[in-house]
PDB file of N, CA and C in Angstrom:
ATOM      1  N   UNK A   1       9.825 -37.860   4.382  1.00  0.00           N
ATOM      2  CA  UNK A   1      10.194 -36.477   4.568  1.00  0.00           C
ATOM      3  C   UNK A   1      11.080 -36.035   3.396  1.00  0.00           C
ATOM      4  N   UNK A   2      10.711 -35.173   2.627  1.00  0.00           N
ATOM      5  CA  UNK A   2      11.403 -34.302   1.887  1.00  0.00           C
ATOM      6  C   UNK A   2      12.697 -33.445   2.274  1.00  0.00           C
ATOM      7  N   UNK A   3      13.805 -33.239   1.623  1.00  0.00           N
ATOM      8  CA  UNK A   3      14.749 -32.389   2.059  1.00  0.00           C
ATOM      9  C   UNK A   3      14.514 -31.821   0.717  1.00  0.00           C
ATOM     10  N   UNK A   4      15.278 -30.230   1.639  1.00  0.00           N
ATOM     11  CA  UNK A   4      15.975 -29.062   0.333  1.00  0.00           C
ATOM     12  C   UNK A   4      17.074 -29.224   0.474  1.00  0.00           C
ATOM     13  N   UNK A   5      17.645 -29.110  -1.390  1.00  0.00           N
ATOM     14  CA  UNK A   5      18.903 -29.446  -2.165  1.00  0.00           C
ATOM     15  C   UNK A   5      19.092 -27.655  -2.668  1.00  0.00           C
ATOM     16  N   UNK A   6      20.116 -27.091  -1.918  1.00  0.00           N
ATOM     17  CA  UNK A   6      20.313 -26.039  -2.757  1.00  0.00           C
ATOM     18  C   UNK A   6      21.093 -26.273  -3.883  1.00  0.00           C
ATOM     19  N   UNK A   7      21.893 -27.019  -3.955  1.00  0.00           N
ATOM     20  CA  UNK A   7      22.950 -27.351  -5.504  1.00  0.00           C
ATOM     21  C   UNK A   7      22.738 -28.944  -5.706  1.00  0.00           C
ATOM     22  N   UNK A   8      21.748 -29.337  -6.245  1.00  0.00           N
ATOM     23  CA  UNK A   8      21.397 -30.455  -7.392  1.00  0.00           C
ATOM     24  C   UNK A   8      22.984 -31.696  -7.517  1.00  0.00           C
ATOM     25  N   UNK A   9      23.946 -30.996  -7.892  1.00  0.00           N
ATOM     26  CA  UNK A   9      25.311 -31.373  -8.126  1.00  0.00           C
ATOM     27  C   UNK A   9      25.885 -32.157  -7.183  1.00  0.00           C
ATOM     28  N   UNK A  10      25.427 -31.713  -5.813  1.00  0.00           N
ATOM     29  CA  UNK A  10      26.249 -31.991  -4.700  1.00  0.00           C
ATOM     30  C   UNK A  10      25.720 -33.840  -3.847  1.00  0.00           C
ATOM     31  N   UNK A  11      24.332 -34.325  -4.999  1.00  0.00           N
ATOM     32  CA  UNK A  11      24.149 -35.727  -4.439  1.00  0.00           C
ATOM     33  C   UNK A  11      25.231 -36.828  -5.909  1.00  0.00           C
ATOM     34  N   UNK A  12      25.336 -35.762  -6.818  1.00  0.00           N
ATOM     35  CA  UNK A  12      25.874 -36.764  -7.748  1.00  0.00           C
ATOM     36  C   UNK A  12      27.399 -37.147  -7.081  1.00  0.00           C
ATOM     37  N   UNK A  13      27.788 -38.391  -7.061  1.00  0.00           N
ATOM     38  CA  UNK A  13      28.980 -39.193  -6.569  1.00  0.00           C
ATOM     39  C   UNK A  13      30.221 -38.484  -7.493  1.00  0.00           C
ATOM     40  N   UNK A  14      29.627 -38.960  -8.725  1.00  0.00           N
ATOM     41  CA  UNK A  14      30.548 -37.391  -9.373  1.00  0.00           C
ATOM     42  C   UNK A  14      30.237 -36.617 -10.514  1.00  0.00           C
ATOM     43  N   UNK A  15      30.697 -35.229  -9.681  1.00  0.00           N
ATOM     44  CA  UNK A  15      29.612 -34.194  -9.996  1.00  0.00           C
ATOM     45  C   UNK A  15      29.372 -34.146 -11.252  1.00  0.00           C
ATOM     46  N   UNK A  16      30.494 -34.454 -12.450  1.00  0.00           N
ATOM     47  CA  UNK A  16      30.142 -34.125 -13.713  1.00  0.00           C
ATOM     48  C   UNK A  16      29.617 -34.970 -14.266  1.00  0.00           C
ATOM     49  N   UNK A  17      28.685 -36.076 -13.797  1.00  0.00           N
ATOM     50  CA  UNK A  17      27.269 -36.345 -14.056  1.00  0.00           C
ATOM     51  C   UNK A  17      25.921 -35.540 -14.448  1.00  0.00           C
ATOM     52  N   UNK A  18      25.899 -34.593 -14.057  1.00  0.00           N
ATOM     53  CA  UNK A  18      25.015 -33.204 -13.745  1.00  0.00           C
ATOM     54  C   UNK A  18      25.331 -32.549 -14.849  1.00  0.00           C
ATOM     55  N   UNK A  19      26.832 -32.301 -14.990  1.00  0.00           N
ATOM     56  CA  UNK A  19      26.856 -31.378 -16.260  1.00  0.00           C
ATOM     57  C   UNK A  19      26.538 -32.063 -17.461  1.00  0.00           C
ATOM     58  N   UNK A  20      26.837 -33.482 -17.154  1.00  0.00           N
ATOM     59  CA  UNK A  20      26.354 -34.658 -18.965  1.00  0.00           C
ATOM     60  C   UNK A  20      24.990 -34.369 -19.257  1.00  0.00           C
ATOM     61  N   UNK A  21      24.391 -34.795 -17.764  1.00  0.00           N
ATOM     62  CA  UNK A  21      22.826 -34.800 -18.211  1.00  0.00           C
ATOM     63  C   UNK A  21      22.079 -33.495 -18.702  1.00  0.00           C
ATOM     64  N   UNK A  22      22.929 -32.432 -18.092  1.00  0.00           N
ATOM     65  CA  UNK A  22      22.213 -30.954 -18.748  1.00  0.00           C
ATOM     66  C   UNK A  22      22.908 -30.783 -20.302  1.00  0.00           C
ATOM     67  N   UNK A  23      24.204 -31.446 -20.355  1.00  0.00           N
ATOM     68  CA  UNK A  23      24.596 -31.241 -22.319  1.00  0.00           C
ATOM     69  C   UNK A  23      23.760 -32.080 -22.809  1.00  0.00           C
ATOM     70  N   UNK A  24      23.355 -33.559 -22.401  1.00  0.00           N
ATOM     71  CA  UNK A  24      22.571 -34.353 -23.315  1.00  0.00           C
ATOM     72  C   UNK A  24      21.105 -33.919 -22.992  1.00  0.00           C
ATOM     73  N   UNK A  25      20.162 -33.379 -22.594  1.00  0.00           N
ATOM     74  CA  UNK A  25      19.419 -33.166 -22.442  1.00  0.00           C
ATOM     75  C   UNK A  25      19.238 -31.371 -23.034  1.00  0.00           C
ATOM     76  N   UNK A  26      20.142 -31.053 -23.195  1.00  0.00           N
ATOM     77  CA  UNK A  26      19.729 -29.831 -24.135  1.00  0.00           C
ATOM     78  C   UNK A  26      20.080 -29.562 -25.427  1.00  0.00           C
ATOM     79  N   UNK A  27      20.750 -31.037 -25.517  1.00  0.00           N
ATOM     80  CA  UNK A  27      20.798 -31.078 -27.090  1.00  0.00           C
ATOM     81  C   UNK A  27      19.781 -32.083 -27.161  1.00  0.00           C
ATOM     82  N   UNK A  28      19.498 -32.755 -26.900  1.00  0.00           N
ATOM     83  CA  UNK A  28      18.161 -33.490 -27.535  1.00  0.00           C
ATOM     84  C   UNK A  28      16.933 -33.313 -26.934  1.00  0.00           C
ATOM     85  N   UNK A  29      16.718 -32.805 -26.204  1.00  0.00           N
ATOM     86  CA  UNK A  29      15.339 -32.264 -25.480  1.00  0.00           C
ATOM     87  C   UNK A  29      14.790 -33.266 -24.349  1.00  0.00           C
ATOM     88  N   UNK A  30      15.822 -34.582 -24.407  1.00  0.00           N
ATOM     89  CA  UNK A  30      14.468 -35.387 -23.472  1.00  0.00           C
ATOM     90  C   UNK A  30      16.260 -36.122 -23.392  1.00  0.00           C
ATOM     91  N   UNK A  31      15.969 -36.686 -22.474  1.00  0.00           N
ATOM     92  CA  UNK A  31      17.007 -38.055 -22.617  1.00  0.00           C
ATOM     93  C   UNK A  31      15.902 -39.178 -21.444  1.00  0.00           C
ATOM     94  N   UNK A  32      16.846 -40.396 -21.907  1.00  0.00           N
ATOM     95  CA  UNK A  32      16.125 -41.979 -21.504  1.00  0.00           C
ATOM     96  C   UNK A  32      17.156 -42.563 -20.178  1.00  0.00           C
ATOM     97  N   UNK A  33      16.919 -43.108 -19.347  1.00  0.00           N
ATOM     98  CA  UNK A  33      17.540 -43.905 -18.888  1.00  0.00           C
ATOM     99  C   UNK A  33      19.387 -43.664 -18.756  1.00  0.00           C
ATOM    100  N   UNK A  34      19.551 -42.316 -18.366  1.00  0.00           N
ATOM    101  CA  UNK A  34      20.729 -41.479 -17.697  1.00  0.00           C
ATOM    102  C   UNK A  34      20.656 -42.636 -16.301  1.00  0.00           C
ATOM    103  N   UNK A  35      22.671 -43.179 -16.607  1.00  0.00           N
ATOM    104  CA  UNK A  35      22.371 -43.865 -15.145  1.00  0.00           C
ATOM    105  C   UNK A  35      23.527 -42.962 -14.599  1.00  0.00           C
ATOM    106  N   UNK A  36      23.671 -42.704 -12.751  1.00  0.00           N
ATOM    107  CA  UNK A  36      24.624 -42.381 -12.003  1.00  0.00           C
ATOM    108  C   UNK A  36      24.653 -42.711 -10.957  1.00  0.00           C
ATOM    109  N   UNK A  37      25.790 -42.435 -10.210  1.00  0.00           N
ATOM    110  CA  UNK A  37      25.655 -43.031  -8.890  1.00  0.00           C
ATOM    111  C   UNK A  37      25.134 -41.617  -7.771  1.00  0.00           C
ATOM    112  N   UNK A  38      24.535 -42.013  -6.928  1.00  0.00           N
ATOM    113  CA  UNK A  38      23.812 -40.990  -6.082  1.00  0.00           C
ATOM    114  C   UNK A  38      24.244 -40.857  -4.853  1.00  0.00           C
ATOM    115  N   UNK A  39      24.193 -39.979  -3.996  1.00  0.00           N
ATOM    116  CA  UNK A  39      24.337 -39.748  -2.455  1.00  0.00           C
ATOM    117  C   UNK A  39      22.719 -40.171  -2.037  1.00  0.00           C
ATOM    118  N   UNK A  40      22.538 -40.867  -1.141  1.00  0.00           N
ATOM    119  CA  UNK A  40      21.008 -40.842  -0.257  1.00  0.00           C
ATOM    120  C   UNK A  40      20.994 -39.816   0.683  1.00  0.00           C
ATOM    121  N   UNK A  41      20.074 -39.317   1.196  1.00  0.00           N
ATOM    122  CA  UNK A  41      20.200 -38.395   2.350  1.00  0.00           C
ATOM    123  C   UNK A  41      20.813 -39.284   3.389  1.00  0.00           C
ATOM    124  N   UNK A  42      20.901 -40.893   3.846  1.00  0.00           N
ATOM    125  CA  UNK A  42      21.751 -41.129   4.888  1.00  0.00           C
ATOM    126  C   UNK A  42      23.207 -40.979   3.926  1.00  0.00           C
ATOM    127  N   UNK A  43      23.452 -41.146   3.297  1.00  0.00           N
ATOM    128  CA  UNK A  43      25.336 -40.797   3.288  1.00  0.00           C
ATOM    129  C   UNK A  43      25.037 -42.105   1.942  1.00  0.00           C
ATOM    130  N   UNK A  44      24.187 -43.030   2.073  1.00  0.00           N
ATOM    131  CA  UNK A  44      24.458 -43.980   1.154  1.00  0.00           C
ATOM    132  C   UNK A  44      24.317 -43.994  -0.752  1.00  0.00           C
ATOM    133  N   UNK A  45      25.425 -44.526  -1.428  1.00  0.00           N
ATOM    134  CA  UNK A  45      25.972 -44.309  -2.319  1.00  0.00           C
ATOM    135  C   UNK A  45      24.738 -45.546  -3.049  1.00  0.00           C
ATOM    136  N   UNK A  46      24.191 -45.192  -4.001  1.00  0.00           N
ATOM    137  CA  UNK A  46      22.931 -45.919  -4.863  1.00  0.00           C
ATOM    138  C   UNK A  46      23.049 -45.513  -6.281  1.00  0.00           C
ATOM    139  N   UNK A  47      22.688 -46.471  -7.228  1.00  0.00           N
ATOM    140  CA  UNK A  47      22.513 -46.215  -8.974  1.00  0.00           C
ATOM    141  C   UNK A  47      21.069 -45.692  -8.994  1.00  0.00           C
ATOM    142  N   UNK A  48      20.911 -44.772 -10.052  1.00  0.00           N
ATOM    143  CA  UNK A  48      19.201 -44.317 -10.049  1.00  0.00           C
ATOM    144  C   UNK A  48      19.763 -44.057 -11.804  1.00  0.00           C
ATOM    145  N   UNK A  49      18.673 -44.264 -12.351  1.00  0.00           N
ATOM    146  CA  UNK A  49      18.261 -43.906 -13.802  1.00  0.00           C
ATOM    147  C   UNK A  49      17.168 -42.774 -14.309  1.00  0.00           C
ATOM    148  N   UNK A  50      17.547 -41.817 -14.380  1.00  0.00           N
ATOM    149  CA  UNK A  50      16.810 -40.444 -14.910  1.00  0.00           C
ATOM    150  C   UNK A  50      16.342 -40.675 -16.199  1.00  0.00           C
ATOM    151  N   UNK A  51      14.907 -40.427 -16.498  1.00  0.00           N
ATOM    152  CA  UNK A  51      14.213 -39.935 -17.702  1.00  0.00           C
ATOM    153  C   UNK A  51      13.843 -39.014 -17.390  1.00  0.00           C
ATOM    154  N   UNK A  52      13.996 -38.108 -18.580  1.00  0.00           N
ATOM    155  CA  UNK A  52      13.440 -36.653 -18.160  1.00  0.00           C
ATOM    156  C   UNK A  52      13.222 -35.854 -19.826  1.00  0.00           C
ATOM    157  N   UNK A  53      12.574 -34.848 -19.912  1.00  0.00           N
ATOM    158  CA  UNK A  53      11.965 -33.971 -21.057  1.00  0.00           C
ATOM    159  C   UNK A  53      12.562 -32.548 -19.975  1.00  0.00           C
ATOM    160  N   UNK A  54      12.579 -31.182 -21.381  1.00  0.00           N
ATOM    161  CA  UNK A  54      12.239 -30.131 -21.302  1.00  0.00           C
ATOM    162  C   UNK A  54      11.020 -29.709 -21.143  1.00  0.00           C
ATOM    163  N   UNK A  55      10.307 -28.697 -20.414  1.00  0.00           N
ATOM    164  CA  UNK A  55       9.270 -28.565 -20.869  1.00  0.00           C
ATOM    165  C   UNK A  55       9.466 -26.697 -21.052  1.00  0.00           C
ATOM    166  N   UNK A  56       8.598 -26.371 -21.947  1.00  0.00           N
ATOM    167  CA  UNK A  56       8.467 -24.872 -22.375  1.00  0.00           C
ATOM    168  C   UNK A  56       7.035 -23.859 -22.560  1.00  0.00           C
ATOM    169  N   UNK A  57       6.968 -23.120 -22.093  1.00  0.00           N
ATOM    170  CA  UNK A  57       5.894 -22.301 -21.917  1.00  0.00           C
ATOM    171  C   UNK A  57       4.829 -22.107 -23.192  1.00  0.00           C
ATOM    172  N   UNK A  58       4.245 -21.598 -23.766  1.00  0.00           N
ATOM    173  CA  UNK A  58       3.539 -20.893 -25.371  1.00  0.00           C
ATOM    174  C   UNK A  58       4.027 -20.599 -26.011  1.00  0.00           C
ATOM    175  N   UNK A  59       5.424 -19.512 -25.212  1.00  0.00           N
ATOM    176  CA  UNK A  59       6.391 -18.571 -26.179  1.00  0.00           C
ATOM    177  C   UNK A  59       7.852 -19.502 -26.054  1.00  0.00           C
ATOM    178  N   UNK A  60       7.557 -20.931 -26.151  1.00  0.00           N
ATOM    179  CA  UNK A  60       8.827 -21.651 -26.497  1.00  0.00           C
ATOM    180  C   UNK A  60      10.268 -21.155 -25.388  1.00  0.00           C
ATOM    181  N   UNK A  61       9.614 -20.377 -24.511  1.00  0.00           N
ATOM    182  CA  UNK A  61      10.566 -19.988 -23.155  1.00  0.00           C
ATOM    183  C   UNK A  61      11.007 -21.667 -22.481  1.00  0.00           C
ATOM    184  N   UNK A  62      12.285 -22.004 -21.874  1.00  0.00           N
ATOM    185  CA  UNK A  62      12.221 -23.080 -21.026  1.00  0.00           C
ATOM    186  C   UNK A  62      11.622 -22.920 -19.790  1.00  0.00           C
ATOM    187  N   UNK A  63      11.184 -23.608 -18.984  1.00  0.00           N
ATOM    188  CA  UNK A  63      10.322 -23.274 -18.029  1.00  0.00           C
ATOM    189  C   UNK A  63      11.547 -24.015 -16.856  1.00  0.00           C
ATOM    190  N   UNK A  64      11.528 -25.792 -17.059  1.00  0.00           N
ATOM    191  CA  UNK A  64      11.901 -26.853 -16.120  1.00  0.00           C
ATOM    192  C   UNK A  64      11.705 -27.986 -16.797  1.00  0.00           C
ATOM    193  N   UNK A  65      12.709 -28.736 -16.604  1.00  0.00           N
ATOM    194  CA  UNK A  65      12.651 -30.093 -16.364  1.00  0.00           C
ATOM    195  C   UNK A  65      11.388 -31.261 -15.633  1.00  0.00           C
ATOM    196  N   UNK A  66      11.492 -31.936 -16.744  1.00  0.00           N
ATOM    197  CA  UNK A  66      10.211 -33.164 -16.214  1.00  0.00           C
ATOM    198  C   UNK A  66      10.992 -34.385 -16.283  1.00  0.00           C
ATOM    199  N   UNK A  67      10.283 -35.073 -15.574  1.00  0.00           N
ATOM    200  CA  UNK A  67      11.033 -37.009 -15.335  1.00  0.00           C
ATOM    201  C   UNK A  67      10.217 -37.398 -13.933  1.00  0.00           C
ATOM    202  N   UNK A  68      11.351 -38.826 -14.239  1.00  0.00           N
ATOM    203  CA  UNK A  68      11.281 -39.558 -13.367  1.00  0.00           C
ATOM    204  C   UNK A  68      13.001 -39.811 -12.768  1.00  0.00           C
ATOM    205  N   UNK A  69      12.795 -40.520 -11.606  1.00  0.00           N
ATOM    206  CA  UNK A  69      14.227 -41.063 -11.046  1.00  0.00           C
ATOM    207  C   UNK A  69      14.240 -42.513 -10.616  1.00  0.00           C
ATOM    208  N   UNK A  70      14.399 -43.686 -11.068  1.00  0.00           N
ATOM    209  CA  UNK A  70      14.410 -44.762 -10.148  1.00  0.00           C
ATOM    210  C   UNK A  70      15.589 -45.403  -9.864  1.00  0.00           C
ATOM    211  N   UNK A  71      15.402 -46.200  -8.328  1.00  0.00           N
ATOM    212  CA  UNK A  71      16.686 -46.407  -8.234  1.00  0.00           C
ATOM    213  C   UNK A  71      16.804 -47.805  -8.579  1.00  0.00           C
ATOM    214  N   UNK A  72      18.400 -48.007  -9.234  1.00  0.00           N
ATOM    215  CA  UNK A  72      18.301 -49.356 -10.607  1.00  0.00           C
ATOM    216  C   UNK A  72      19.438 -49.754  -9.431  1.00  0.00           C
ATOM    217  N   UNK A  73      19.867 -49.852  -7.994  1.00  0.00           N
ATOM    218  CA  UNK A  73      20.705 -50.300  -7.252  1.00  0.00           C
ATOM    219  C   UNK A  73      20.904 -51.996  -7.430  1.00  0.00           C
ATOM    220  N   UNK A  74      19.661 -52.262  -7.055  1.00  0.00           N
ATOM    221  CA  UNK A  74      19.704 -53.703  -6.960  1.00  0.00           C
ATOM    222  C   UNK A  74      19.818 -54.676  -8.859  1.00  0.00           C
ATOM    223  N   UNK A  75      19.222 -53.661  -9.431  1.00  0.00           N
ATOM    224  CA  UNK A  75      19.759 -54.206 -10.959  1.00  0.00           C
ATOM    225  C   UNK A  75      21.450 -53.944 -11.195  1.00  0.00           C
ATOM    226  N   UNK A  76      22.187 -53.236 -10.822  1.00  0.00           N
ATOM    227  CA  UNK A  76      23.607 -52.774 -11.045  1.00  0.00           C
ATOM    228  C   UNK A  76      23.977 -53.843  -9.957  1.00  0.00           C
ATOM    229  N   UNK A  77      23.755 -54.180  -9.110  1.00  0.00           N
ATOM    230  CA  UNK A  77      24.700 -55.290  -8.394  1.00  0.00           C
ATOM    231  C   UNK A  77      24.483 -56.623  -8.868  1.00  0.00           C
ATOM    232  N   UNK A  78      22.961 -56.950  -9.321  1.00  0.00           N
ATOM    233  CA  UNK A  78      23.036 -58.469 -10.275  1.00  0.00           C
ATOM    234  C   UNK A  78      23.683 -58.857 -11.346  1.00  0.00           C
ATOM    235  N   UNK A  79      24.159 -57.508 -11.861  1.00  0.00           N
ATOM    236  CA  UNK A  79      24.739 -57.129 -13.664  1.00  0.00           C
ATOM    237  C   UNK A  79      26.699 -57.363 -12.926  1.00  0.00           C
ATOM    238  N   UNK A  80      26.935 -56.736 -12.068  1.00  0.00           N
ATOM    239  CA  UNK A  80      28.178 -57.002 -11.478  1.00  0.00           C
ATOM    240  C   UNK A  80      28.480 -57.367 -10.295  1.00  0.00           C
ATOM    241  N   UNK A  81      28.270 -58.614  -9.928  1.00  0.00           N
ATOM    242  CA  UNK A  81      28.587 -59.027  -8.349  1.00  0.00           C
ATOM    243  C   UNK A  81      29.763 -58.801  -7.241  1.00  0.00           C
ATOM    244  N   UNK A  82      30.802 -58.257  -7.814  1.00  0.00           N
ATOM    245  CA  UNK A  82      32.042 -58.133  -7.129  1.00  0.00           C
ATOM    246  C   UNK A  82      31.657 -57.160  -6.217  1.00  0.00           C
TER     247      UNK A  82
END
């Protein structure tokens, strides 16, 4: 089941995650492997890694954002066990 997110901001653990990925991603057009920590829809706190591009219309208008999201949880706890 899908949920609606009216503010994007409000799963990042902290928020000015959101604002990095929109400065690095509009200065370079694409970014790789953005990691943060996430809210799940149950309440639970998870690492996910964003790739994502701009994408733009004919007339070089921005349109939206393209990517992927995966979650790198279980890689971030092998990398630090505590």
């Amino acid at each position: 089941m899908l949920a609606t997110i009216d503010d994007v901001t409000t799963i990042y653990v902290d928020p000015n995650r959101r604002r990095d990925f929109i400065n690095q991603i509009n200065y370079d057009g694409a970014l790789r492997d953005f990691e943060s920590q996430v809210y799940r829809q149950d309440g639970q706190v998870i690492w996910i890694s964003e790739s994502a591009r701009m994408v733009y219309d004919s007339s070089d208008k921005f349109l939206y954002y393209e990517g992927t999201v995966r979650d790198i949880t279980r890689y971030k706890h092998s990398q630090d066990p505590s």
